[in-house]
Protein backbone atom coordinates (compact mmCIF):
# COMPACT_ATOMS: atom_id res chain seq x y z
CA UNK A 1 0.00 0.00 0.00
CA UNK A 2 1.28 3.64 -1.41
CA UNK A 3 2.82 5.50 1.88
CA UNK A 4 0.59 8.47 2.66
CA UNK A 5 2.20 12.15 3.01
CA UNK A 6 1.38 12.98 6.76
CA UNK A 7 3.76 14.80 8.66
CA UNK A 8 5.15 17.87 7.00
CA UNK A 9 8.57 19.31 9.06
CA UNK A 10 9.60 22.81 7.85
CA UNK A 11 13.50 24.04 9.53
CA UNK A 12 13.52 27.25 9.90
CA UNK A 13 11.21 30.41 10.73
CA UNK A 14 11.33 33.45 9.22
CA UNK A 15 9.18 34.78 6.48
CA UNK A 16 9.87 31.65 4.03
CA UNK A 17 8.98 29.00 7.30
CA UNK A 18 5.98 30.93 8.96
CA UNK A 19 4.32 31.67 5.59
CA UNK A 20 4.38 27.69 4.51
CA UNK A 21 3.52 26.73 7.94
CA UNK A 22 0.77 28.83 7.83
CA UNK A 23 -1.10 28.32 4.21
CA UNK A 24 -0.13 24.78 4.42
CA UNK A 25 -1.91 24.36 8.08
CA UNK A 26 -4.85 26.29 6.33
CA UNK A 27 -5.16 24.27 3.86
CA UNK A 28 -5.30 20.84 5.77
CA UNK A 29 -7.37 22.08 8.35
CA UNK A 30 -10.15 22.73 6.25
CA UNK A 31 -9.47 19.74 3.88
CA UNK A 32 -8.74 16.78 5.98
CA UNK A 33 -10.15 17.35 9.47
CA UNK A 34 -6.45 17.91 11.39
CA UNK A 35 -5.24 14.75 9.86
CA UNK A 36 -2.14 16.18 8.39
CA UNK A 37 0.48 17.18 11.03
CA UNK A 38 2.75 20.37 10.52
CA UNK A 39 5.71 20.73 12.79
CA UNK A 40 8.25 24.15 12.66
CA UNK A 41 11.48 23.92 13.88
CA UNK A 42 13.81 26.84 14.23
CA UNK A 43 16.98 27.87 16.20
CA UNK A 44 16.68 30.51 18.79
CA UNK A 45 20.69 31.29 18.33
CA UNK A 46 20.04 32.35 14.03
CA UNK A 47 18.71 35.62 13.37
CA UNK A 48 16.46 36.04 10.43
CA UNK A 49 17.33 38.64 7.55
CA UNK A 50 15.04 40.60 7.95
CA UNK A 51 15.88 43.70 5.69
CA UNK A 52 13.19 42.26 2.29
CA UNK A 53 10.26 44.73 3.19
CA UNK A 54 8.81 44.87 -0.29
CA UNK A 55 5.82 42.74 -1.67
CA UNK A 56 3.82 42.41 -4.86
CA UNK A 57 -0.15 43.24 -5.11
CA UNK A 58 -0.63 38.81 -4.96
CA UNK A 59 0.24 39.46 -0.80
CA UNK A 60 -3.38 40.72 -0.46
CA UNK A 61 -4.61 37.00 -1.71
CA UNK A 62 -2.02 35.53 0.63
CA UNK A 63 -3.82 37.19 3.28
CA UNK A 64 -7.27 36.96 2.65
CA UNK A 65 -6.32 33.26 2.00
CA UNK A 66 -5.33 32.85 5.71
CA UNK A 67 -8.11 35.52 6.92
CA UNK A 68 -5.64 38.11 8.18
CA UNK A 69 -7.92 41.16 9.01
CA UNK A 70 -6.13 44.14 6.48
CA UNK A 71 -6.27 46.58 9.30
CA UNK A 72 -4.84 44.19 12.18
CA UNK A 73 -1.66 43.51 9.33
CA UNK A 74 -0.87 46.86 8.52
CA UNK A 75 -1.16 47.65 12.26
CA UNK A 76 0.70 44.86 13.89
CA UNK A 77 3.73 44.98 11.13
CA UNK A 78 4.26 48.80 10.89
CA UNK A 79 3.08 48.33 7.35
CA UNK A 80 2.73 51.23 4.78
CA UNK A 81 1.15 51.10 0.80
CA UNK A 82 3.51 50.32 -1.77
CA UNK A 83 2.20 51.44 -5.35
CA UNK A 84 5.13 51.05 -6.85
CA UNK A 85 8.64 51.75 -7.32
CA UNK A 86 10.40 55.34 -8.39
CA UNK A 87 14.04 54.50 -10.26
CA UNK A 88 16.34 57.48 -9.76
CA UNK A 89 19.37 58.16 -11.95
CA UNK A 90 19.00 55.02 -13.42
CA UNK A 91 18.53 56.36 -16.93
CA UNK A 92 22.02 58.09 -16.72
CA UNK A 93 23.98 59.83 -13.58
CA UNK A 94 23.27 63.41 -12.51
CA UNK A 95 25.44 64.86 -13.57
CA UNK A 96 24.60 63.95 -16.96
CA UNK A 97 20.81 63.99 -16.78
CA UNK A 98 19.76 65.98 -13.48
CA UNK A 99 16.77 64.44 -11.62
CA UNK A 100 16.05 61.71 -13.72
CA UNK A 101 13.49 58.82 -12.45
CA UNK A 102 10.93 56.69 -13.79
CA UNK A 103 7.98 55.09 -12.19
CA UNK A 104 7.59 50.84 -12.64
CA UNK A 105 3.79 51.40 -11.34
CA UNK A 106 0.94 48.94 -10.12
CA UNK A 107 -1.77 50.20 -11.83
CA UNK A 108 -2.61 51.05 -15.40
CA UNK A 109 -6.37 51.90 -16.73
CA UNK A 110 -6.24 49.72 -19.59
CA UNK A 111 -4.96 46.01 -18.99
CA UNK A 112 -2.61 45.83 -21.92
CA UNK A 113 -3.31 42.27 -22.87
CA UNK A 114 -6.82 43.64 -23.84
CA UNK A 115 -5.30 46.40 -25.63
CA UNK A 116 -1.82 47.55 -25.70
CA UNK A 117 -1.52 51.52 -25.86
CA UNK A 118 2.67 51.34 -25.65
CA UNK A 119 2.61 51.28 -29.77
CA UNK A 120 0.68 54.38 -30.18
CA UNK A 121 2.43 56.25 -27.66
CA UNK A 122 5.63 55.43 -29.42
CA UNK A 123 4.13 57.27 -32.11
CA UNK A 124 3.57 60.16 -30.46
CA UNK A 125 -0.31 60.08 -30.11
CA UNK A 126 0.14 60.50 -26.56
CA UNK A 127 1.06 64.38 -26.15
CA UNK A 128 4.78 64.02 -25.36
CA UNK A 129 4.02 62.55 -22.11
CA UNK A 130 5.99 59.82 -20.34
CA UNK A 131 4.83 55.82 -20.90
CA UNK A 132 3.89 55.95 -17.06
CA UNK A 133 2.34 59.33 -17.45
CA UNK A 134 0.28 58.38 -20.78
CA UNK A 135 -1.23 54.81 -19.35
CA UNK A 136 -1.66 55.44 -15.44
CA UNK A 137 -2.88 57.86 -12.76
CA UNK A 138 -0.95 56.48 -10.49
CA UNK A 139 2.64 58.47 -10.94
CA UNK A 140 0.47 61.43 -9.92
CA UNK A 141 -0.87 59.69 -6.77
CA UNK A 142 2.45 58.75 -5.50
CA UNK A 143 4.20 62.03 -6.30
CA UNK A 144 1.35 63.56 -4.45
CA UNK A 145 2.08 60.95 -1.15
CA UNK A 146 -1.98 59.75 -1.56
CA UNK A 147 -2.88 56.33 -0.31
CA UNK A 148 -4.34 53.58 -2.89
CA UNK A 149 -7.81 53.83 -1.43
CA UNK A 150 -10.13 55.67 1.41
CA UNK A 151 -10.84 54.44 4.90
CA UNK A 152 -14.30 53.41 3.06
CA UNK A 153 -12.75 51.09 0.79
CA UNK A 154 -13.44 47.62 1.70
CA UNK A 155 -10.04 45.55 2.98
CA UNK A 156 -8.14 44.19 0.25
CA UNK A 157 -10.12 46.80 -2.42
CA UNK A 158 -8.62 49.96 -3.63
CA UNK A 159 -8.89 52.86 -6.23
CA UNK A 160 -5.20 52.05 -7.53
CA UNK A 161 -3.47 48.94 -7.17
CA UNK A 162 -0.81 48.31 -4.55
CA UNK A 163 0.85 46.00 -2.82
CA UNK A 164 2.44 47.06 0.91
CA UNK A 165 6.17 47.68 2.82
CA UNK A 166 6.35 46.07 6.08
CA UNK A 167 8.47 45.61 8.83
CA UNK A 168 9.54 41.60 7.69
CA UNK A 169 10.88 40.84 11.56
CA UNK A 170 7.09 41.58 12.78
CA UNK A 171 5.16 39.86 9.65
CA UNK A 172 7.07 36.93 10.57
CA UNK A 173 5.59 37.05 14.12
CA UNK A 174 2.12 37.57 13.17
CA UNK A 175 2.38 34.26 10.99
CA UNK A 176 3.93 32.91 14.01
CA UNK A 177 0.85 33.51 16.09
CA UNK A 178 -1.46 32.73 13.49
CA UNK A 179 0.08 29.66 12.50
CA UNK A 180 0.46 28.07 16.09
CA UNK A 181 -2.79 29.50 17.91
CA UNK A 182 -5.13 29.10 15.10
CA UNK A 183 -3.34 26.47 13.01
CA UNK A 184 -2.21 24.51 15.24
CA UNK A 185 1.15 24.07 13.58
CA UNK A 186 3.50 22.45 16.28
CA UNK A 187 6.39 24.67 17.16
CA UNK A 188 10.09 23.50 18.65
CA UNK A 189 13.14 25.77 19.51
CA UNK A 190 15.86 23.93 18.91
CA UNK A 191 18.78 23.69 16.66
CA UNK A 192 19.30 20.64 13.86
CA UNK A 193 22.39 19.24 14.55
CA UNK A 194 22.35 16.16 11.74
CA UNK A 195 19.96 15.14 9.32
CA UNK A 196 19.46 11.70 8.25
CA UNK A 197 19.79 10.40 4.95
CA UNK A 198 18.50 7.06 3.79
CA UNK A 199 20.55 5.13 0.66
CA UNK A 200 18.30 6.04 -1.65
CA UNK A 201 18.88 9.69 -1.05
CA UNK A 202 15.45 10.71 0.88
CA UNK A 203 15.65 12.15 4.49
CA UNK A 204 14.59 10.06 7.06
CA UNK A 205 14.79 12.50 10.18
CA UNK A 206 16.81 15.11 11.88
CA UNK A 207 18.24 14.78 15.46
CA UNK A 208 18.21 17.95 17.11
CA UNK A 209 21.20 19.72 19.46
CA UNK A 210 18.85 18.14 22.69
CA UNK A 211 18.49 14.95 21.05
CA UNK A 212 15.18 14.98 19.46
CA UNK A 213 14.65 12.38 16.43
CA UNK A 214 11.97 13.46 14.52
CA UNK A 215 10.66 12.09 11.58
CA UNK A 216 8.25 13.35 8.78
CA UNK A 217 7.18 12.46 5.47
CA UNK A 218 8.17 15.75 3.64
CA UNK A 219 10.97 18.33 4.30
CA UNK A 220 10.71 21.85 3.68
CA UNK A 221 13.55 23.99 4.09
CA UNK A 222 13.38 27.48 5.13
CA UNK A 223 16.53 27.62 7.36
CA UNK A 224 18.59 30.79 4.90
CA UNK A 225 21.68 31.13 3.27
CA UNK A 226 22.83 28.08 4.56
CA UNK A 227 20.51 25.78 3.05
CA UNK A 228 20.96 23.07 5.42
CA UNK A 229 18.56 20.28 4.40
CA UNK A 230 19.10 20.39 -0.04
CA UNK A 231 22.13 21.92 0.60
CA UNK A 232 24.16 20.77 2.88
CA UNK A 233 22.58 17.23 3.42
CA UNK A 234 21.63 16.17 0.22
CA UNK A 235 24.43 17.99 -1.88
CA UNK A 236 22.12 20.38 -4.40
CA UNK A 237 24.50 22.19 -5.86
CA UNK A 238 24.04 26.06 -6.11
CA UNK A 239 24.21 27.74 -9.21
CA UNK A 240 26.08 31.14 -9.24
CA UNK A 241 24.73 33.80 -11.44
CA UNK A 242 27.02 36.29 -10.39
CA UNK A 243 29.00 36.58 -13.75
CA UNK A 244 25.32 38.36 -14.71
CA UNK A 245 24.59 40.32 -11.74
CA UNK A 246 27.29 41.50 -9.92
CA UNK A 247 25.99 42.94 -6.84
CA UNK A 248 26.93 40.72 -3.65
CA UNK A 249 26.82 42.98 -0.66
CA UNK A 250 24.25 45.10 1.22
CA UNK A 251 24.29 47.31 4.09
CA UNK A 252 21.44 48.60 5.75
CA UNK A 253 19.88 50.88 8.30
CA UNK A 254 16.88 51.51 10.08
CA UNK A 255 16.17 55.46 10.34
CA UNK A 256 13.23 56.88 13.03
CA UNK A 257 11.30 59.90 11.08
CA UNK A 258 12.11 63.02 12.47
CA UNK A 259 8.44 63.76 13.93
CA UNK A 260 5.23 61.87 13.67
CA UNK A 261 3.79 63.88 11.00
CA UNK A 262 6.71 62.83 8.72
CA UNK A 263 5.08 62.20 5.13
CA UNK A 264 5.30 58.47 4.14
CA UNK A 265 6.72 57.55 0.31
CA UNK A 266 3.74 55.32 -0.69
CA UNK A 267 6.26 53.70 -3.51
CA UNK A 268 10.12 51.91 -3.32
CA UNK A 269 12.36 54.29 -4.06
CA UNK A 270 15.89 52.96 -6.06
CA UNK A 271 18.33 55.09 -6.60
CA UNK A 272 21.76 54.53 -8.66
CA UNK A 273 24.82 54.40 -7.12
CA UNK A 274 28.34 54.69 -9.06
CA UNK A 275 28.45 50.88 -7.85
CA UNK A 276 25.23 50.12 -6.84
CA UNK A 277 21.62 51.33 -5.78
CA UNK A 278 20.04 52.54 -2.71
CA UNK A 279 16.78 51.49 -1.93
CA UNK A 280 14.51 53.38 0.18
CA UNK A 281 11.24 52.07 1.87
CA UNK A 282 9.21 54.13 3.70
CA UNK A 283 7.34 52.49 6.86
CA UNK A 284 4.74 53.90 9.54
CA UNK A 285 7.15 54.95 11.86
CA UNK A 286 10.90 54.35 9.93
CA UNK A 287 12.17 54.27 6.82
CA UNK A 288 14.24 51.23 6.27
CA UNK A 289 17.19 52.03 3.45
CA UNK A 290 20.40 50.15 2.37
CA UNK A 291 23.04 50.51 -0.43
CA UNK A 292 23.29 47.42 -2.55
CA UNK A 293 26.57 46.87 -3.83
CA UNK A 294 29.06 44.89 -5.67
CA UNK A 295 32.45 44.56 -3.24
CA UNK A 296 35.24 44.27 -6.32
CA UNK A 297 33.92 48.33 -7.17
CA UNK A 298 33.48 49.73 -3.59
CA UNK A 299 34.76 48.56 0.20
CA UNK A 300 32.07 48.35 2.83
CA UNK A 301 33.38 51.05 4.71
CA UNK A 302 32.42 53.13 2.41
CA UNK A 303 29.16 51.86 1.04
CA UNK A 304 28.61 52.44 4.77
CA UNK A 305 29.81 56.10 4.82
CA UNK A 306 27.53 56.74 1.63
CA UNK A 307 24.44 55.28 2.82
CA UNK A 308 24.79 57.72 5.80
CA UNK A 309 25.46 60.79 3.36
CA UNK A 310 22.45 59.43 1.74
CA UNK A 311 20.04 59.17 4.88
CA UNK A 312 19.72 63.15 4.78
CA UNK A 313 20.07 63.16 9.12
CA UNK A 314 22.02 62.20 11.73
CA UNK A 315 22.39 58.44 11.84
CA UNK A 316 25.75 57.92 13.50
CA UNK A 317 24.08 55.98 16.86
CA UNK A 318 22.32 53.69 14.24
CA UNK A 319 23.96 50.50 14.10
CA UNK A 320 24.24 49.00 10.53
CA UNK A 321 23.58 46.25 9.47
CA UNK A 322 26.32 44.22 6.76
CA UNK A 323 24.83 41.44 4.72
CA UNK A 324 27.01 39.40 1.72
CA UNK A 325 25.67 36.65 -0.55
CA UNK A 326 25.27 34.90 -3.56
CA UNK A 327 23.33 35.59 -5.89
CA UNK A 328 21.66 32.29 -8.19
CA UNK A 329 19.77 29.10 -7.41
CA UNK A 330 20.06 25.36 -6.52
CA UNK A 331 20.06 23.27 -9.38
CA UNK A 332 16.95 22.10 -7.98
CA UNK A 333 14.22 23.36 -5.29
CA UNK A 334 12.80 19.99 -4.95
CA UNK A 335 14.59 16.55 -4.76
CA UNK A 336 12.93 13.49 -3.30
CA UNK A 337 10.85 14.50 -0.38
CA UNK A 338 12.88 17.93 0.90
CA UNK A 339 11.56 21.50 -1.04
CA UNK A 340 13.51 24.58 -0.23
CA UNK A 341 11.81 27.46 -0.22
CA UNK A 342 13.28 31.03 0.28
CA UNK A 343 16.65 31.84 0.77
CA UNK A 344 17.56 28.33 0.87
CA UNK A 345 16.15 28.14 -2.51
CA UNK A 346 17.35 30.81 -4.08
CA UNK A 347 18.50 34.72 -3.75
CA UNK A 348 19.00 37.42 -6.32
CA UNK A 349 19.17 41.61 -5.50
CA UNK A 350 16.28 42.69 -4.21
CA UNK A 351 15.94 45.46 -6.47
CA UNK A 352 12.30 44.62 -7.20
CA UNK A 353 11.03 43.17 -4.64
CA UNK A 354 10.85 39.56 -5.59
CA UNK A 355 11.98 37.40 -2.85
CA UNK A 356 8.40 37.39 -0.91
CA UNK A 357 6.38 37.04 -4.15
CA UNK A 358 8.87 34.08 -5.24
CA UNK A 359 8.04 32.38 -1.73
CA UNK A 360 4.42 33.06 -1.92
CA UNK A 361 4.43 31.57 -5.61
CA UNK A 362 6.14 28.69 -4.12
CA UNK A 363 3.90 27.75 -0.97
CA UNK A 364 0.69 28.29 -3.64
CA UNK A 365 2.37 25.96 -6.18
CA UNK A 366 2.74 22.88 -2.99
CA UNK A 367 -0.58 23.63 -1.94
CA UNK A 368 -2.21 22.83 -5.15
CA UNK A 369 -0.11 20.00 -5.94
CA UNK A 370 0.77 18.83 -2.40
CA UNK A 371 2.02 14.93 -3.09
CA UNK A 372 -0.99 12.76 -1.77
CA UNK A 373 1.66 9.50 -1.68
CA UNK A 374 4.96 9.21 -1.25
CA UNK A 375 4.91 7.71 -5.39
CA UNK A 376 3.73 11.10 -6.15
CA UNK A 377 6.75 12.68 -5.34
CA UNK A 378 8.85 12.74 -8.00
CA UNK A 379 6.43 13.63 -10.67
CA UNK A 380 5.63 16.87 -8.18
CA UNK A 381 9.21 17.90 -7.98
CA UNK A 382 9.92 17.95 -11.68
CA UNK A 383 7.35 19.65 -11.91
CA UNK A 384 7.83 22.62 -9.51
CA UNK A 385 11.73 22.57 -11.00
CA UNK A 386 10.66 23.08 -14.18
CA UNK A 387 8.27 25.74 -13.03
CA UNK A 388 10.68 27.29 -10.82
CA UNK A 389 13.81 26.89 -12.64
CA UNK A 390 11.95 29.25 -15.30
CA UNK A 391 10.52 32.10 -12.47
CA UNK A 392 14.25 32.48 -11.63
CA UNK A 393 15.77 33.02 -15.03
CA UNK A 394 13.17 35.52 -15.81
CA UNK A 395 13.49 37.26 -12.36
CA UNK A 396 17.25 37.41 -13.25
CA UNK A 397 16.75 38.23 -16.68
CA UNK A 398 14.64 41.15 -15.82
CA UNK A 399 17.12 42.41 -13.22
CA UNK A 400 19.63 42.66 -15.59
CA UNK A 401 17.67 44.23 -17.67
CA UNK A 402 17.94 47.23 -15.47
CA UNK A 403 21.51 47.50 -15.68
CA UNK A 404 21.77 46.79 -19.34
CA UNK A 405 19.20 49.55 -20.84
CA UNK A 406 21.42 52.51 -18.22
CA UNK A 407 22.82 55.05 -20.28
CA UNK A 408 25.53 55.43 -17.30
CA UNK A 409 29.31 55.13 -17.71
CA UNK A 410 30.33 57.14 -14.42
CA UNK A 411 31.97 53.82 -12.96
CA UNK A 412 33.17 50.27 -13.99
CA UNK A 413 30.34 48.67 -12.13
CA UNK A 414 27.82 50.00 -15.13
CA UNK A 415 30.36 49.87 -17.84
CA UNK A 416 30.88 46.29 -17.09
CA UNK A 417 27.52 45.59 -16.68
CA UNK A 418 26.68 45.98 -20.20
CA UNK A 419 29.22 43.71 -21.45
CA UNK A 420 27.59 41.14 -23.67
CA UNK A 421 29.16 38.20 -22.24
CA UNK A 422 27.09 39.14 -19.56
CA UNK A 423 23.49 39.57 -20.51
CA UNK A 424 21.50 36.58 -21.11
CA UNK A 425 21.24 35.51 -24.58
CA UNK A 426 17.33 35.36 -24.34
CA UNK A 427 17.11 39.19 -23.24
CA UNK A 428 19.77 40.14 -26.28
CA UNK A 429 16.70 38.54 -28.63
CA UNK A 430 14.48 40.15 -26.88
CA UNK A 431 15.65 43.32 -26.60
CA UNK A 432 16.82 43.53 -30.73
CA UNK A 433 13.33 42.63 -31.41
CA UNK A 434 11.52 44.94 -29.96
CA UNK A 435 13.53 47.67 -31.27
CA UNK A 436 11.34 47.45 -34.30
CA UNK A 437 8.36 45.48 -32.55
CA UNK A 438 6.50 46.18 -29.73
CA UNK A 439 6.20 44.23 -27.08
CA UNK A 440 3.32 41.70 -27.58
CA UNK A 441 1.26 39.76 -25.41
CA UNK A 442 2.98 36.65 -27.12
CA UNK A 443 6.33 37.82 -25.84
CA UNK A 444 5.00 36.46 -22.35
CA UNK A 445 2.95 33.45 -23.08
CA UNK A 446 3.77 30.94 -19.91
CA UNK A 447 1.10 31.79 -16.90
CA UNK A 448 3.81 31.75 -14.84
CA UNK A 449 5.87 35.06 -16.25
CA UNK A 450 7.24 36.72 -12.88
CA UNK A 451 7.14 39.69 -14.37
CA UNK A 452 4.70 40.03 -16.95
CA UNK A 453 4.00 43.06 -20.30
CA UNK A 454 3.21 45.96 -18.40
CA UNK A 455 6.28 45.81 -16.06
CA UNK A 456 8.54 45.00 -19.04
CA UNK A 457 7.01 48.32 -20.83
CA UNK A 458 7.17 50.41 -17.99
CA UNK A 459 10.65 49.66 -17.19
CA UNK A 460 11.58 49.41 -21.23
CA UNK A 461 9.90 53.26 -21.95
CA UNK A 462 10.78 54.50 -18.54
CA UNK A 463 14.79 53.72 -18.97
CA UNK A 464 14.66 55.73 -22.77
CA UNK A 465 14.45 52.67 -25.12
CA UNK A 466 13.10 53.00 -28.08
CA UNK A 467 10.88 50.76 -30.34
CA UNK A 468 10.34 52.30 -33.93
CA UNK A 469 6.87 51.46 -34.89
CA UNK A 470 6.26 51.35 -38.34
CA UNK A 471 3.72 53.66 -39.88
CA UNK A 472 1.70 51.08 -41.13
CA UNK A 473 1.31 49.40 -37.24
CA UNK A 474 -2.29 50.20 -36.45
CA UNK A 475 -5.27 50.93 -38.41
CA UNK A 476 -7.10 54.88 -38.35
CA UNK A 477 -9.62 52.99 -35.96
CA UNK A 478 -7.48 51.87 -34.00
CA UNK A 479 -5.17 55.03 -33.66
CA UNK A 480 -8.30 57.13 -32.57
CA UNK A 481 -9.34 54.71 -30.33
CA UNK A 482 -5.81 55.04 -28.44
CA UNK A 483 -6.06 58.67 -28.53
CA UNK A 484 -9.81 58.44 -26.83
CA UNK A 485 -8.15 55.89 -24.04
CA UNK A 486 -5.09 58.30 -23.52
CA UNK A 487 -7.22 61.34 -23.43
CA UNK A 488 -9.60 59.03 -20.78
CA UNK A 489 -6.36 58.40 -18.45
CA UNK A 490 -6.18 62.35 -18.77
CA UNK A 491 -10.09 62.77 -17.35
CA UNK A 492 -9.06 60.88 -14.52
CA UNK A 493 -5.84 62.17 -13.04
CA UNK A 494 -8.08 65.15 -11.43
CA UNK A 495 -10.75 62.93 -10.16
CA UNK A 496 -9.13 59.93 -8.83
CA UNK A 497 -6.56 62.58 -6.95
CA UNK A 498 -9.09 64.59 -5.62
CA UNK A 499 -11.17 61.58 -3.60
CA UNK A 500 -7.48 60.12 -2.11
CA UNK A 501 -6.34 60.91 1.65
CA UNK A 502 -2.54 61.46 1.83
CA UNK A 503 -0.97 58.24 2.37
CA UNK A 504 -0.11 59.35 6.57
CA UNK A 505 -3.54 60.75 7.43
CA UNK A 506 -4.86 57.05 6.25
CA UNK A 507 -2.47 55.37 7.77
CA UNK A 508 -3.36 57.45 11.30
CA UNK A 509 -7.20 56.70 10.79
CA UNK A 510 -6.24 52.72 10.48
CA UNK A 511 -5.32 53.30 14.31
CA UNK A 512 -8.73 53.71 15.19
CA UNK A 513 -11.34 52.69 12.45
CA UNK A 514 -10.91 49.26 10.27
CA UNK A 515 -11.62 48.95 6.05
CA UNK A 516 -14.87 47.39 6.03
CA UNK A 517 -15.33 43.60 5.22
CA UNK A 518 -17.45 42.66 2.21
């Protein structure tokens, strides 16, 4: 008789642990009457990483999914409204182009699989405006510091689309809570001191550092860098991409506002760096910022020294905080019964935003196609590596992207970066062709594109490249038609402005009246 999957162990907390712990616990409780048991082990003696405060709009169906009240979240985790991300001096350096940025937004009026206006404003039908100005209203709402929605809006509803920055330390702790008190997930502090492998390569148990054996059906690991269940026991090997993105070194700080009243950026905000970027995330009552860096152009001493000249205020009794890492994949996220997910998994630069999403598209991806048997195992995990192994070359691929399409030559790091030994061959194609084609719906054809047309054309149009549409793209009908829908986009800028609060004041209402529930 087929061996039954029963007894899920995840090592490791954190955002990665807590978040599979939780949907998976979700999942089971309403499916199979507490039959399935999930147990979460992490050390008390390894710090999480805690700096990735950046998600994608799909967090809101995360939550709902585990029926996190939206007000309780945003309350408990200091968390703001992301709508976005702002790219400073990406385009070129200052000195070359003074105060150049670009908005990568979350909202654009017209979906532009239905129909795609990025053509027609490359012929000009627009009125000289930006690609992010022509298409969306939402540039205007986060220059102005407006929220995404009113305290009317029902939770999880909003006017523009957005996604949220939180503190990751305290998310982790309210999927703590709401894994082990509602859940009933089984929790143990202790560290893994050996993990046992069988001869045909499957783990059997772990023994922890007070000598607990404990034995499941299916491994998850969530326990960082370290990787110490695919990793380290079972010998995945990673796979550097470092000879395509180059950065490998972060330092960050956490910096107080200097009152209460202190307006709140309501998008990520990236600017260049000679050999790097600085990002800068604005939460309810700190902003959280850090220089992301390559260490072969710049020493950490003084990526340190220049995040502090960047932080605009005194920050010199702020401790900061040093990360390093590799940036690339294991050459497989799921082999026999262990699945790494998170850092364990995988890591690239966060420069937009992707490690949470990437775990969130992971945990969805076992709950749907959680292995009944033990037989169904292997057919599962070539699955998710196929499916997975393709989400990180795009994620890197777009990434890169960034760096390629800069018009900046004030340092080696973005000289080098356009080498073309270093870009992917499939963005090269990509990138030749839509010189003189736009961007099509077709370009992006698997359901599980990362990063999908309208990120690719507001990053494309907002960095200066160019596609040259033939005159003959586009019939009369449908050029007047594109000049009705820009001219619509242009109707609404004054009217969705004028009914949004200013991202604090909504922020300070959340502390004593809750979005209603449908």
């Amino acid at each position: 008789m087929a061996r039954k999957i029963n007894h899920v162990l995840i090592v490791g907390g954190g955002t990665a642990g807590w978040l599979t712990a939780a949907r998976l616990a979700k999942k089971f409780k309403s499916e199979s009457n507490g039959l399935m048991t999930i147990t979460l082990i992490e050390s008390s003696n390894i710090p999480t990483v805690g700096v990735g405060e950046g998600t994608w709009p799909t967090i809101r169906d995360t939550l709902k999914k585990l029926d996190i009240d939206e007000t309780d979240f945003i309350n408990e985790c200091d968390a703001t409204f992301k709508q976005g991300a702002r790219f400073v001096s990406w385009r070129n350096s200052p000195s070359e182009e003074p105060g150049n940025y670009y908005h990568h937004l979350f909202t654009s009026l017209y979906d532009p699989w239905d129909f795609n206006l990025a053509p027609y404003w490359s012929k000009n039908l627009s009125s000289e405006k930006t690609y992010a100005e022509a298409v969306s209203m939402q540039g205007d709402v986060c220059e102005l510091g407006l929220a995404p929605k009113t305290i009317a809006t029902p939770q999880y509803e909003g006017l523009q689309g957005y996604a949220y920055h939180l503190d990751a330390g305290k998310f982790a702790e309210m999927l703590k809570r709401k894994a082990i008190n509602d859940l009933n997930v089984s929790h143990i502090v202790d560290d893994v001191e050996k993990v046992n492998v069988n001869e045909s390569d499957w783990i059997d148990s772990i023994i922890t550092k007070t000598g607990l054996k404990i034995e499941a059906d299916l491994f998850i690991d969530c326990s960082g860098f370290g990787s110490k269940l695919l990793g380290e026991a079972l010998g995945i090997p990673f796979v550097s991409v470092s000879d395509v993105l180059f950065s490998n070194r972060a330092v960050a700080l956490q910096v107080p506002y200097e009152n209460v009243e202190h307006p709140i950026a309501c998008e990520t905000i990236s600017t260049a760096q000679p050999e790097g970027w600085i990002w800068d995330i604005g939460l309810q009552s700190r902003r959280g910022i850090g220089f992301v860096y390559s260490d072969e152009y710049l020493k950490p001493e003084d990526a340190e020294q220049r995040l502090r000249e960047y932080a605009g205020q005194d920050t010199s009794n702020i401790k900061a905080k040093h990360l390093s890492f590799d940036v690339g994949y294991r050459e497989k996220f799921w082999h026999n019964n262990c699945l790494a997910v998170g850092l364990s998994a995988a890591f690239v630069e966060p420069l937009e935003a992707s490690a949470i999403f990437l775990i969130e598209a992971a945990v969805n991806m076992l709950c749907e196609k959680f292995p009944q048997r033990e037989q169904d195992m292997d057919f599962i995990a070539q699955q998710f590596n196929q499916s997975f192994g393709f989400r990180w070359d795009k994620t890197v691929e777009f990434i890169k992207m960034h760096y390629v399409l800069s018009q900046r030559t004030d340092g080696e790091f973005w000289i080098n970066n356009k080498q073309p030994e270093t870009i992917p061959e499939s963005l090269k194609m990509k990138l030749q062709h839509w010189e003189a084609n736009p961007l099509s719906r077709y370009d992006f054809d698997n359901a599980f594109e990362p990063f999908v047309l309208d990120s690719y054309q507001y990053v494309l149009y907002g960095m200066g490249f160019k596609t040259q549409v033939s005159d003959h793209y586009g019939s009369r009908d449908d050029e007047r038609k594109a000049q009705q829908m820009f001219a619509k986009v242009e109707t609404l800028r004054e009217a969705v402005k004028g009914r949004l609060p200013s991202h604090r004041e909504l922020l300070n209402k959340l502390k004593e009246y809750k979005f209603p529930r449908i």
